[in-house]
N, C-alpha and C. Protein backbone atom coordinates (compact mmCIF):
# COMPACT_ATOMS: atom_id res chain seq x y z
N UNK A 1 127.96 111.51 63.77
CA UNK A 1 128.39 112.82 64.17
C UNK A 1 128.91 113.55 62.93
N UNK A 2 128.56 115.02 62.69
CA UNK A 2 129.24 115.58 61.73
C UNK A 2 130.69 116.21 61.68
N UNK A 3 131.15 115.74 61.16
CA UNK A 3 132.81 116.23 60.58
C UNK A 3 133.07 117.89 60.33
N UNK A 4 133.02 118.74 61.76
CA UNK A 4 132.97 119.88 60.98
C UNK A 4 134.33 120.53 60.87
N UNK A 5 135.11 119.40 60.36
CA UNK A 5 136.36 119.75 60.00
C UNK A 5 136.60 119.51 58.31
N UNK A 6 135.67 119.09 58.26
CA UNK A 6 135.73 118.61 56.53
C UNK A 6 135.17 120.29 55.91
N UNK A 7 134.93 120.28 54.60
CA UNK A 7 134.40 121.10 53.11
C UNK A 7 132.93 121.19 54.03
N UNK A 8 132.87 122.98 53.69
CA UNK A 8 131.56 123.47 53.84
C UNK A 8 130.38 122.19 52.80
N UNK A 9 130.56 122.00 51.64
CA UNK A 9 130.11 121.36 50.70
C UNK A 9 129.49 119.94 51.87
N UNK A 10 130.79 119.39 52.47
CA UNK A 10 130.69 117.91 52.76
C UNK A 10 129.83 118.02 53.90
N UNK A 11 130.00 119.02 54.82
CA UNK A 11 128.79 119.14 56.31
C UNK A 11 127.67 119.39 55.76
N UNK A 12 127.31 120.34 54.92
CA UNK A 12 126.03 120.45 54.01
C UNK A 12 125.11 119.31 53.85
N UNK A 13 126.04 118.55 52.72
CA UNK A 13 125.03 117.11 51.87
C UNK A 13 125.38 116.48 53.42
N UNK A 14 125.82 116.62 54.29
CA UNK A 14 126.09 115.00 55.33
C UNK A 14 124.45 115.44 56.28
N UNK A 15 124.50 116.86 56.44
CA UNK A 15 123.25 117.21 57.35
C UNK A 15 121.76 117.01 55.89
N UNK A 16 122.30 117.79 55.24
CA UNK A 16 120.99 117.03 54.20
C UNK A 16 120.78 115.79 54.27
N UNK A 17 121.50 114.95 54.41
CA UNK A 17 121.04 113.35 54.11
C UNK A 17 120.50 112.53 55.48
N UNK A 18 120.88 113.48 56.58
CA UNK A 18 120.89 112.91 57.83
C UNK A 18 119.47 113.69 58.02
N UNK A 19 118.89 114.43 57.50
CA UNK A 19 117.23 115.27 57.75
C UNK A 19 116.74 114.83 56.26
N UNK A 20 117.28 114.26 55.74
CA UNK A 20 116.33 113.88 54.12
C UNK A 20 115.99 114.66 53.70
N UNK A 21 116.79 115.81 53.49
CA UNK A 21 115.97 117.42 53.02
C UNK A 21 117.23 118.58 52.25
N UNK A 22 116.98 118.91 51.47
CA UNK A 22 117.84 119.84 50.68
C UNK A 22 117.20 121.13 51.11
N UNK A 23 118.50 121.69 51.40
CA UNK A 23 118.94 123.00 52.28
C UNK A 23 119.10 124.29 50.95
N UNK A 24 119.65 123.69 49.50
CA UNK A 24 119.89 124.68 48.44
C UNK A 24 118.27 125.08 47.85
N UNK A 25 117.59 124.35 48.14
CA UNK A 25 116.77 125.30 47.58
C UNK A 25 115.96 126.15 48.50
N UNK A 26 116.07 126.20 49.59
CA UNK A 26 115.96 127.65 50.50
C UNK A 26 116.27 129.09 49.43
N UNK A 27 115.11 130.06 49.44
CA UNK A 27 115.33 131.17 49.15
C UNK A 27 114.92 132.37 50.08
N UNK A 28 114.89 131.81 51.18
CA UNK A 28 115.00 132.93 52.44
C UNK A 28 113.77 133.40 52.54
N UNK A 29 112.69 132.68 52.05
CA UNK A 29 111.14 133.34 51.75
C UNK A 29 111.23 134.19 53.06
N UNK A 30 111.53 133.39 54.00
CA UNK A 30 110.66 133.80 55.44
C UNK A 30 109.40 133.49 56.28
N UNK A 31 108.99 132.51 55.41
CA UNK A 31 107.65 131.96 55.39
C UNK A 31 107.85 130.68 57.09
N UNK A 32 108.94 130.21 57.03
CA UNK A 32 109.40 129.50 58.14
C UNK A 32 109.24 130.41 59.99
N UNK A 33 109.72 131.14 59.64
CA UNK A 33 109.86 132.39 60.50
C UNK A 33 108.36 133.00 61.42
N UNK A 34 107.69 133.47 60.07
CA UNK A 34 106.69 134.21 60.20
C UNK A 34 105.80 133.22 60.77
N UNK A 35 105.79 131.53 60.55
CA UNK A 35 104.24 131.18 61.30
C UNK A 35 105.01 130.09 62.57
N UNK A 36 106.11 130.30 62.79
CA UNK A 36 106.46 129.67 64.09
C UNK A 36 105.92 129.97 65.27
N UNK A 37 105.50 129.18 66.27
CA UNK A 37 104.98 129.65 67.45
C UNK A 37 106.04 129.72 68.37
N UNK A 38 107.11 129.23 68.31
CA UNK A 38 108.16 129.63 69.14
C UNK A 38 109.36 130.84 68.98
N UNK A 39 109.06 130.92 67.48
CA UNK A 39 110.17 132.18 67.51
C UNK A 39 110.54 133.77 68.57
N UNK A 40 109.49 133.70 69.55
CA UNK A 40 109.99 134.60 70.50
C UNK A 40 110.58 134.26 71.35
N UNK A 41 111.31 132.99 71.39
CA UNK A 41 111.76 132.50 72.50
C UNK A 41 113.16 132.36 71.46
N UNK A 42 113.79 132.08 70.64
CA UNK A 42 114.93 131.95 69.90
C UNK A 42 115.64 133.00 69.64
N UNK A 43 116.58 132.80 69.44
CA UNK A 43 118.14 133.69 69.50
C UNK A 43 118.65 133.64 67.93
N UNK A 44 117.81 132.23 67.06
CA UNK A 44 118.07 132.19 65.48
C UNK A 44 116.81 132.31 65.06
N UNK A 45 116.21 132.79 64.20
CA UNK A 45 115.26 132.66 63.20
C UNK A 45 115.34 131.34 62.63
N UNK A 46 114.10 130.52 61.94
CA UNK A 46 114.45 129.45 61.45
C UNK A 46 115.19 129.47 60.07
N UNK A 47 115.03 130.66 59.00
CA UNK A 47 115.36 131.02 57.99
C UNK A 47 116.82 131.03 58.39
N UNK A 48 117.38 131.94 59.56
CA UNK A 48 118.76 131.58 60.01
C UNK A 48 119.51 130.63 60.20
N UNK A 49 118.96 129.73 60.57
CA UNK A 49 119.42 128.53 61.13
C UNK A 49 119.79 127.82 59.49
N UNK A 50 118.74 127.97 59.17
CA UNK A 50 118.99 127.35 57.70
C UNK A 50 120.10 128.05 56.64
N UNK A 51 120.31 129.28 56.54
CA UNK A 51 121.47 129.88 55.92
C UNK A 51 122.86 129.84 56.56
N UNK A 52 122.76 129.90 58.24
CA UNK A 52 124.09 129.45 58.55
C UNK A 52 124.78 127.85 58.34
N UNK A 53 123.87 126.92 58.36
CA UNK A 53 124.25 125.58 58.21
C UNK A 53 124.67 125.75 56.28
N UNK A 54 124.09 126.77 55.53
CA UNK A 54 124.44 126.99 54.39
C UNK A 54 125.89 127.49 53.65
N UNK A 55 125.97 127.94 54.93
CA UNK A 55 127.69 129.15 54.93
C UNK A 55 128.64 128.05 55.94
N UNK A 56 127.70 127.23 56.03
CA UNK A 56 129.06 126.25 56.80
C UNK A 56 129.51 126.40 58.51
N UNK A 57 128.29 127.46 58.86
CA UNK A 57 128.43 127.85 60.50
C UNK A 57 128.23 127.27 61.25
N UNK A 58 128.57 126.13 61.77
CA UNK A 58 127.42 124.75 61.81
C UNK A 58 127.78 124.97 63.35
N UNK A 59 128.69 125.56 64.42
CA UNK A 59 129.15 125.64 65.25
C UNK A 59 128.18 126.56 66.20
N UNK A 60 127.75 127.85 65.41
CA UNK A 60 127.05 128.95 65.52
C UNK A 60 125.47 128.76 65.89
N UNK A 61 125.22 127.41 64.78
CA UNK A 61 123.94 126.62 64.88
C UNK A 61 123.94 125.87 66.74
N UNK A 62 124.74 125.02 66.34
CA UNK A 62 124.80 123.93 67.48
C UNK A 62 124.97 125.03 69.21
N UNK A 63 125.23 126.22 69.08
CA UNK A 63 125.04 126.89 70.22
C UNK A 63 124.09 127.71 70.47
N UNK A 64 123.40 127.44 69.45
CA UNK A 64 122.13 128.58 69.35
C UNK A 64 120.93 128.06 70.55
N UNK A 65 120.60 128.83 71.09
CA UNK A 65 118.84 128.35 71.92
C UNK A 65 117.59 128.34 71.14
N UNK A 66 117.75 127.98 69.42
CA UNK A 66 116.94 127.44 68.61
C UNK A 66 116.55 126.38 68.69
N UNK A 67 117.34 125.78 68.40
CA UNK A 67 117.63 124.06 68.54
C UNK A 67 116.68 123.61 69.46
N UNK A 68 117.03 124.08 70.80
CA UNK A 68 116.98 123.37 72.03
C UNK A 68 115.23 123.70 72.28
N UNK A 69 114.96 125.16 71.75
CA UNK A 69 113.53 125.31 72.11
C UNK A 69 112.59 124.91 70.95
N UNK A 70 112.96 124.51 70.02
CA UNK A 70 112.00 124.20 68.89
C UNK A 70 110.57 123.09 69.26
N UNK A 71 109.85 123.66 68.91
CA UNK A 71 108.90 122.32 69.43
C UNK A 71 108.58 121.46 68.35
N UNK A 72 109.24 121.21 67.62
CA UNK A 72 109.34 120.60 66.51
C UNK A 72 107.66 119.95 66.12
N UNK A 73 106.99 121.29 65.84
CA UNK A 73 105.27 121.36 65.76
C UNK A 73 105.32 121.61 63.96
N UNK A 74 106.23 121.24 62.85
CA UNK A 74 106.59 120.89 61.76
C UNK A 74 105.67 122.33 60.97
N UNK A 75 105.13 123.21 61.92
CA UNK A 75 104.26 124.33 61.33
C UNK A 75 105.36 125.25 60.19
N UNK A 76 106.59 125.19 60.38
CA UNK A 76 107.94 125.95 59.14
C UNK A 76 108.04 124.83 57.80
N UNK A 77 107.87 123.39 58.51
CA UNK A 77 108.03 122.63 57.33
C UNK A 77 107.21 122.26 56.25
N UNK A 78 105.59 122.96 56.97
CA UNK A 78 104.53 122.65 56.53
C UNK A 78 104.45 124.25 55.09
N UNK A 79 104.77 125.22 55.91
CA UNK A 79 105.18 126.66 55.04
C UNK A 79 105.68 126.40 54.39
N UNK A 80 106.89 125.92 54.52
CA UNK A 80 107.93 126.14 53.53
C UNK A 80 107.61 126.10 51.85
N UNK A 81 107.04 126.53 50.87
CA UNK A 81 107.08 126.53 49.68
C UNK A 81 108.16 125.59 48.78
N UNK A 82 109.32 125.31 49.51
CA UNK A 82 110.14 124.69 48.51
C UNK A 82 109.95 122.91 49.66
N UNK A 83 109.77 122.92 50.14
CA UNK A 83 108.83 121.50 51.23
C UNK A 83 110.27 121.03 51.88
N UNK A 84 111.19 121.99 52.61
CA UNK A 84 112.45 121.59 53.23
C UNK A 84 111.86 121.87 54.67
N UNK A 85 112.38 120.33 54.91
CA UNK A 85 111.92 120.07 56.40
C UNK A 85 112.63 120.04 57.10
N UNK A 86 112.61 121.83 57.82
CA UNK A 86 113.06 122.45 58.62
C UNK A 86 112.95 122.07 59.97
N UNK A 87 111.46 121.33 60.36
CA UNK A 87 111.61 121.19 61.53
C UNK A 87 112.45 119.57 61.88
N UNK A 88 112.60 119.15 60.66
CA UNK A 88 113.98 117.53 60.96
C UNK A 88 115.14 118.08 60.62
N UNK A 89 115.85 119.23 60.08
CA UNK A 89 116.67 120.06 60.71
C UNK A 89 116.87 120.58 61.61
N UNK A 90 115.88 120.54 62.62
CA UNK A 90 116.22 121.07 63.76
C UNK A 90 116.54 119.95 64.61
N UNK A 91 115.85 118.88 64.11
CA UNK A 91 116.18 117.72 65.14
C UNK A 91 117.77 117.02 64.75
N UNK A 92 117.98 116.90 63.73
CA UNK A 92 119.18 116.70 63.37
C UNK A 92 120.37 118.18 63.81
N UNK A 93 120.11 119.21 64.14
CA UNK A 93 121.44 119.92 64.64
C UNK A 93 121.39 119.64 66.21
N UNK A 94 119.74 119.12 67.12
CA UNK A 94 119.86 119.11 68.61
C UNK A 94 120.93 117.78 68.60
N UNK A 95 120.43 116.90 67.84
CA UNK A 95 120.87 115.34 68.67
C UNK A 95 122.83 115.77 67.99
N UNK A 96 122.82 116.55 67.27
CA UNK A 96 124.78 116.79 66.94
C UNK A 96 125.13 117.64 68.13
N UNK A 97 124.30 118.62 68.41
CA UNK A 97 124.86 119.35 69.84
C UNK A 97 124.82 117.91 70.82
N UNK A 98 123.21 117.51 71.22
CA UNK A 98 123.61 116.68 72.19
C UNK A 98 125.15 115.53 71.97
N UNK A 99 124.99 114.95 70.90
CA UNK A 99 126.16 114.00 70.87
C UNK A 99 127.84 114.85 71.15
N UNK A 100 127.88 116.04 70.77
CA UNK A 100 129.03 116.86 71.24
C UNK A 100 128.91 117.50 72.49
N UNK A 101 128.32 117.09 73.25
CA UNK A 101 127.55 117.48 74.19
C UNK A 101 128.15 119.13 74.47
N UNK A 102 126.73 119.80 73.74
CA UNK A 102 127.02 121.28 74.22
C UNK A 102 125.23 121.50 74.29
N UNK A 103 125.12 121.76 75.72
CA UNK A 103 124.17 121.86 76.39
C UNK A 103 123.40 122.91 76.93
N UNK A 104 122.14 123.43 76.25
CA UNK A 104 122.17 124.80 76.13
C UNK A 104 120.84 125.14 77.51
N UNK A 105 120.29 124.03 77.42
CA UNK A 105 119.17 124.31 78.52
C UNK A 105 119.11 122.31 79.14
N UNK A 106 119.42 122.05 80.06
CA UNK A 106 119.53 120.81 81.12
C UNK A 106 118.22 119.95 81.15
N UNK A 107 117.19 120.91 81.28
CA UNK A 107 115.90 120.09 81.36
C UNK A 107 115.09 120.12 80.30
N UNK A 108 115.06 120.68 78.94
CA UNK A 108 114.79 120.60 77.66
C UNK A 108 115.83 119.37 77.03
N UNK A 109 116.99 119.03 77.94
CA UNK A 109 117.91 117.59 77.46
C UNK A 109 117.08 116.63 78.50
N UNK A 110 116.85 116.55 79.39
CA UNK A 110 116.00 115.75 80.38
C UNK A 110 114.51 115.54 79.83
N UNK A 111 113.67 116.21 79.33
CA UNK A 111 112.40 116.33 78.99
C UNK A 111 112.91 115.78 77.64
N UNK A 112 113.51 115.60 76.85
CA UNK A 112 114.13 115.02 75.52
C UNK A 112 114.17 113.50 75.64
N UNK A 113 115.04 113.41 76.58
CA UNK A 113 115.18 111.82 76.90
C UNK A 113 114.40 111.36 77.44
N UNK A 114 113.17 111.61 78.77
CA UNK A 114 111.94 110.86 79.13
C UNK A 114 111.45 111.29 77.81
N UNK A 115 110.97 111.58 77.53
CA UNK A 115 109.86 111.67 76.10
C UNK A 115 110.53 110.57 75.35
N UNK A 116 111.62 110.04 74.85
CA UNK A 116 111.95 109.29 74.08
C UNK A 116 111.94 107.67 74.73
N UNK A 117 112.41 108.01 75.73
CA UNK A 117 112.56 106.88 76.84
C UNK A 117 111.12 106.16 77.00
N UNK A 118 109.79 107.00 76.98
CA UNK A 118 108.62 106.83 77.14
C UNK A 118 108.20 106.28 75.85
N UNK A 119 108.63 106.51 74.73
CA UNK A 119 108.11 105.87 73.49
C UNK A 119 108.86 104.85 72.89
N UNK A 120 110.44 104.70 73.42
CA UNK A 120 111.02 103.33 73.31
C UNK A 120 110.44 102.27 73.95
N UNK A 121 109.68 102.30 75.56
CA UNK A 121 109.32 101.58 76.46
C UNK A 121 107.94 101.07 75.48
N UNK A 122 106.68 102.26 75.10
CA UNK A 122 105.53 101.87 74.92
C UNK A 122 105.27 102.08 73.75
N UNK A 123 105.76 102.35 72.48
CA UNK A 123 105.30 102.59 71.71
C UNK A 123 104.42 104.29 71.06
N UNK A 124 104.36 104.36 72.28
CA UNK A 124 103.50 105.79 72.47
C UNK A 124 103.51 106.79 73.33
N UNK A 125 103.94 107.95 73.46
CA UNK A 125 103.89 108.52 75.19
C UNK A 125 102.99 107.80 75.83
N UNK A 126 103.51 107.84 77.65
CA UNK A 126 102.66 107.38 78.20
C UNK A 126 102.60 108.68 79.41
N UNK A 127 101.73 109.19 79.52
CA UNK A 127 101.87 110.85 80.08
C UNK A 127 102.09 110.60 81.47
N UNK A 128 101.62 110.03 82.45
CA UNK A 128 102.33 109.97 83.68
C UNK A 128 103.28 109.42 84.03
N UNK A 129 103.89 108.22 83.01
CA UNK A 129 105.35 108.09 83.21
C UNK A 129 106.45 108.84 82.46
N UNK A 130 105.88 109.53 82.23
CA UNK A 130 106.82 110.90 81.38
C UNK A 130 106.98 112.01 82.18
N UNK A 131 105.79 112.01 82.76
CA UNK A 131 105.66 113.63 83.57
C UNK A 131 106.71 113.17 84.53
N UNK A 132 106.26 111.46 85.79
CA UNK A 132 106.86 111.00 86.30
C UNK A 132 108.79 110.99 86.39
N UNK A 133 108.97 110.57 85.27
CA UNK A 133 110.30 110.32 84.95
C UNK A 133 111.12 111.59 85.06
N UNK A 134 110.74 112.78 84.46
CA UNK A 134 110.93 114.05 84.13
C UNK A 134 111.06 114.91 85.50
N UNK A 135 109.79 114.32 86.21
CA UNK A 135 110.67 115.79 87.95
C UNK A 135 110.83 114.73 88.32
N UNK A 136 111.27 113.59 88.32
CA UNK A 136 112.24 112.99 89.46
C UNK A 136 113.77 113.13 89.03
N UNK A 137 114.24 113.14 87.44
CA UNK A 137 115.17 113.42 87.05
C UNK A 137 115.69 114.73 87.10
N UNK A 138 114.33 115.81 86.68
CA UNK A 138 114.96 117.35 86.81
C UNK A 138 115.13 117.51 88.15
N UNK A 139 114.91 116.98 89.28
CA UNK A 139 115.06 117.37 90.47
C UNK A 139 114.10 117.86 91.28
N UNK A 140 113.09 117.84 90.56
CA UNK A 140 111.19 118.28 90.90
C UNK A 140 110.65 117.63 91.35
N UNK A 141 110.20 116.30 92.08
CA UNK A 141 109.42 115.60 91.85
C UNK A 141 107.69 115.84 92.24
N UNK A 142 107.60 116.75 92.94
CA UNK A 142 106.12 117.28 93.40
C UNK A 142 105.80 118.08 92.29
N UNK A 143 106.80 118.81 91.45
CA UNK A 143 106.19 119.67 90.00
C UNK A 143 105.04 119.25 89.59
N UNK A 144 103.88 119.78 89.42
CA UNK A 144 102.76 120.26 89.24
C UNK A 144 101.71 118.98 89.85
N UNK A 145 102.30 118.50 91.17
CA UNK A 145 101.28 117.55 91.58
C UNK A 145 100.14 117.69 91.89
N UNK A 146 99.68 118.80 91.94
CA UNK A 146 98.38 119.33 92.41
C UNK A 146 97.45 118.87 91.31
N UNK A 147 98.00 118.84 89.53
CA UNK A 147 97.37 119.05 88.76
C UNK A 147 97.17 117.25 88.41
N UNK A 148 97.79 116.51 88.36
CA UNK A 148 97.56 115.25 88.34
C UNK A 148 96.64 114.56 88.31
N UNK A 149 95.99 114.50 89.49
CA UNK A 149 95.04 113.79 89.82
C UNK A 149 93.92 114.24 89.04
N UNK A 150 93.79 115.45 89.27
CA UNK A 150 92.48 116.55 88.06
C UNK A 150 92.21 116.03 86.94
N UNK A 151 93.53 115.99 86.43
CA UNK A 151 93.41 115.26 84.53
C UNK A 151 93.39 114.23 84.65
N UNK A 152 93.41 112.96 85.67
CA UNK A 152 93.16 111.54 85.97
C UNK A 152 92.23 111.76 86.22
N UNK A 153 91.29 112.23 87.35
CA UNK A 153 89.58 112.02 87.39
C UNK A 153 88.92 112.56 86.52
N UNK A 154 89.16 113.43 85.19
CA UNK A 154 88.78 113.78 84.43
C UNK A 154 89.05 112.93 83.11
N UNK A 155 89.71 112.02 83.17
CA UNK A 155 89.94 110.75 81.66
C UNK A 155 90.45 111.25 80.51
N UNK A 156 91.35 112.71 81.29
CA UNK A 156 92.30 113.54 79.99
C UNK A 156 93.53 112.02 79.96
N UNK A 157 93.99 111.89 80.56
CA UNK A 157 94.97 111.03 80.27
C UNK A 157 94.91 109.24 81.48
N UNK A 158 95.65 108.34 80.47
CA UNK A 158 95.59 107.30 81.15
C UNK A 158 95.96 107.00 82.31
N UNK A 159 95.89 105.78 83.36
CA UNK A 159 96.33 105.97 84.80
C UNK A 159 97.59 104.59 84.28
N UNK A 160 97.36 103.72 83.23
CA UNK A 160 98.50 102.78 82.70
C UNK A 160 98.50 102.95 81.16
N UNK A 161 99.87 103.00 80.77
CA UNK A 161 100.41 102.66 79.59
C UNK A 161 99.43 102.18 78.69
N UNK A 162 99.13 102.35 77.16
CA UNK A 162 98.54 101.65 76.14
C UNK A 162 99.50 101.55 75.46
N UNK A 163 99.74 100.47 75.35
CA UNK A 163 101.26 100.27 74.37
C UNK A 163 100.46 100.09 72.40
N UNK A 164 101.30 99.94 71.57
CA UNK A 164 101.22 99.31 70.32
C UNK A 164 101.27 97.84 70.15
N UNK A 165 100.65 97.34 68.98
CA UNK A 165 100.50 95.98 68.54
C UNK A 165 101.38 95.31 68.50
N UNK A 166 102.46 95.64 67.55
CA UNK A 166 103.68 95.59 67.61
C UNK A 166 104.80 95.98 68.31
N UNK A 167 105.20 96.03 69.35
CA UNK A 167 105.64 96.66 70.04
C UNK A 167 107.39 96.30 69.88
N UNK A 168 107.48 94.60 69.52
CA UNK A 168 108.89 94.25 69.30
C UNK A 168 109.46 94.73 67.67
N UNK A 169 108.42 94.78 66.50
CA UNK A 169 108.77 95.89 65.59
C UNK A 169 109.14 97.36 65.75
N UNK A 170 108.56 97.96 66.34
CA UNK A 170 108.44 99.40 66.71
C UNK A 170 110.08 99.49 67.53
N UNK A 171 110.49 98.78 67.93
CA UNK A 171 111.78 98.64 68.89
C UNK A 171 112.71 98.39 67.66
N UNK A 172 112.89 97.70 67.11
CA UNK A 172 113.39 97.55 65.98
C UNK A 172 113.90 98.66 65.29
N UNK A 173 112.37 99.70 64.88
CA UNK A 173 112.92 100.64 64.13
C UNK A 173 113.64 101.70 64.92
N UNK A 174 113.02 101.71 66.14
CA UNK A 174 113.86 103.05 67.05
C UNK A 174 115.25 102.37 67.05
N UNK A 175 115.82 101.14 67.02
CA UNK A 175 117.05 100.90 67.01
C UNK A 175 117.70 101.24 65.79
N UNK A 176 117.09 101.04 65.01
CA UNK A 176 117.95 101.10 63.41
C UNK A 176 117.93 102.88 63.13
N UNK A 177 117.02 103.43 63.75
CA UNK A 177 117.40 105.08 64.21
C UNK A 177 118.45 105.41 64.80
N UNK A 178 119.36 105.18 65.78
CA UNK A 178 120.60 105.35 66.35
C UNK A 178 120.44 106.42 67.36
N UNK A 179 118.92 106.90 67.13
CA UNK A 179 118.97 107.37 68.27
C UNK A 179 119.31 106.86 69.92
N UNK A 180 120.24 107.95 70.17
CA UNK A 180 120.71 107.81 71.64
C UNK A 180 120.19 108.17 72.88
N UNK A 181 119.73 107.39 74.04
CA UNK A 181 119.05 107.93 75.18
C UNK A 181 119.63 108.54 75.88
């Protein structure tokens, strides 16, 4: 969790080291911004997000509906000219909101955790126990049942799990991640 009681300086390098990415050499191109596919849905710009965690706003960040809607589709990190990977900044300010738990949208935190839950279990999404997991938890469970079966008789997606080779490695590393379910 970040200390945002400590030195603008010390939340800085602690979120740099926790996204493996230096935040100072941001020069506000805009280049992040301009090829996002979600930025009409955000309340921060990604260029924003990145200058307030710069000024030490880290509070401002963690309440933003950036965070929470990012589809972390790495298309800002891929722009970026100076190669700061913006979109593992974004994942590193959701999981500090989630761990302080300030909760900006319920089922973007629900759709967070089956998705993760689904790749701790198999190695890999497994799309109907994700979809599955997801409206029985959001409170949906008929959500888009109509469409189901369609993309099953059509061999868009599997009817069981394909897990990985390794599957007791792969567990391993999601543990030594700290990520939390």
């Amino acid at each position: 969790m970040i200390n945002i009681k400590t030195t603008d300086k010390k939340i800085l390098r602690s979120i740099e080291e926790k996204a493996r990415t230096s935040l100072s050499k941001c020069y506000q191109c805009g280049k992040c911004t301009a090829g996002c596919p979600m930025d009409f849905i955000f309340d921060l710009n990604p260029n924003e997000v990145i200058e307030l965690i710069r000024l030490g706003q880290i509070e401002k960040v963690l309440n933003s509906k950036t965070i929470w809607y990012c589809a972390t589709c790495y298309t800002c990190s891929t722009r970026c000219p100076k190669e700061i990977d913006i979109a593992n900044i974004m994942t590193v300010m959701l999981r500090e909101a989630i761990s302080k738990n300030i909760i900006k949208d319920r089922k973007v935190l629900i759709f967070y955790k089956s998705f993760l839950k689904s790749i701790k279990r198999h190695g890999r999404v497994y799309e109907v126990g994700l979809v599955g997991t997801y409206n029985l938890t959001s409170g949906a469970p008929l959500t888009n049942a109509a469409v189901g079966p369609k993309i099953l008789l059509k061999n868009k997606i599997g009817y069981l799990p394909e897990r990985i080779k390794d599957l007791a490695g792969f567990r391993r590393i999601f543990q030594r991640s700290k990520v939390k379910i």
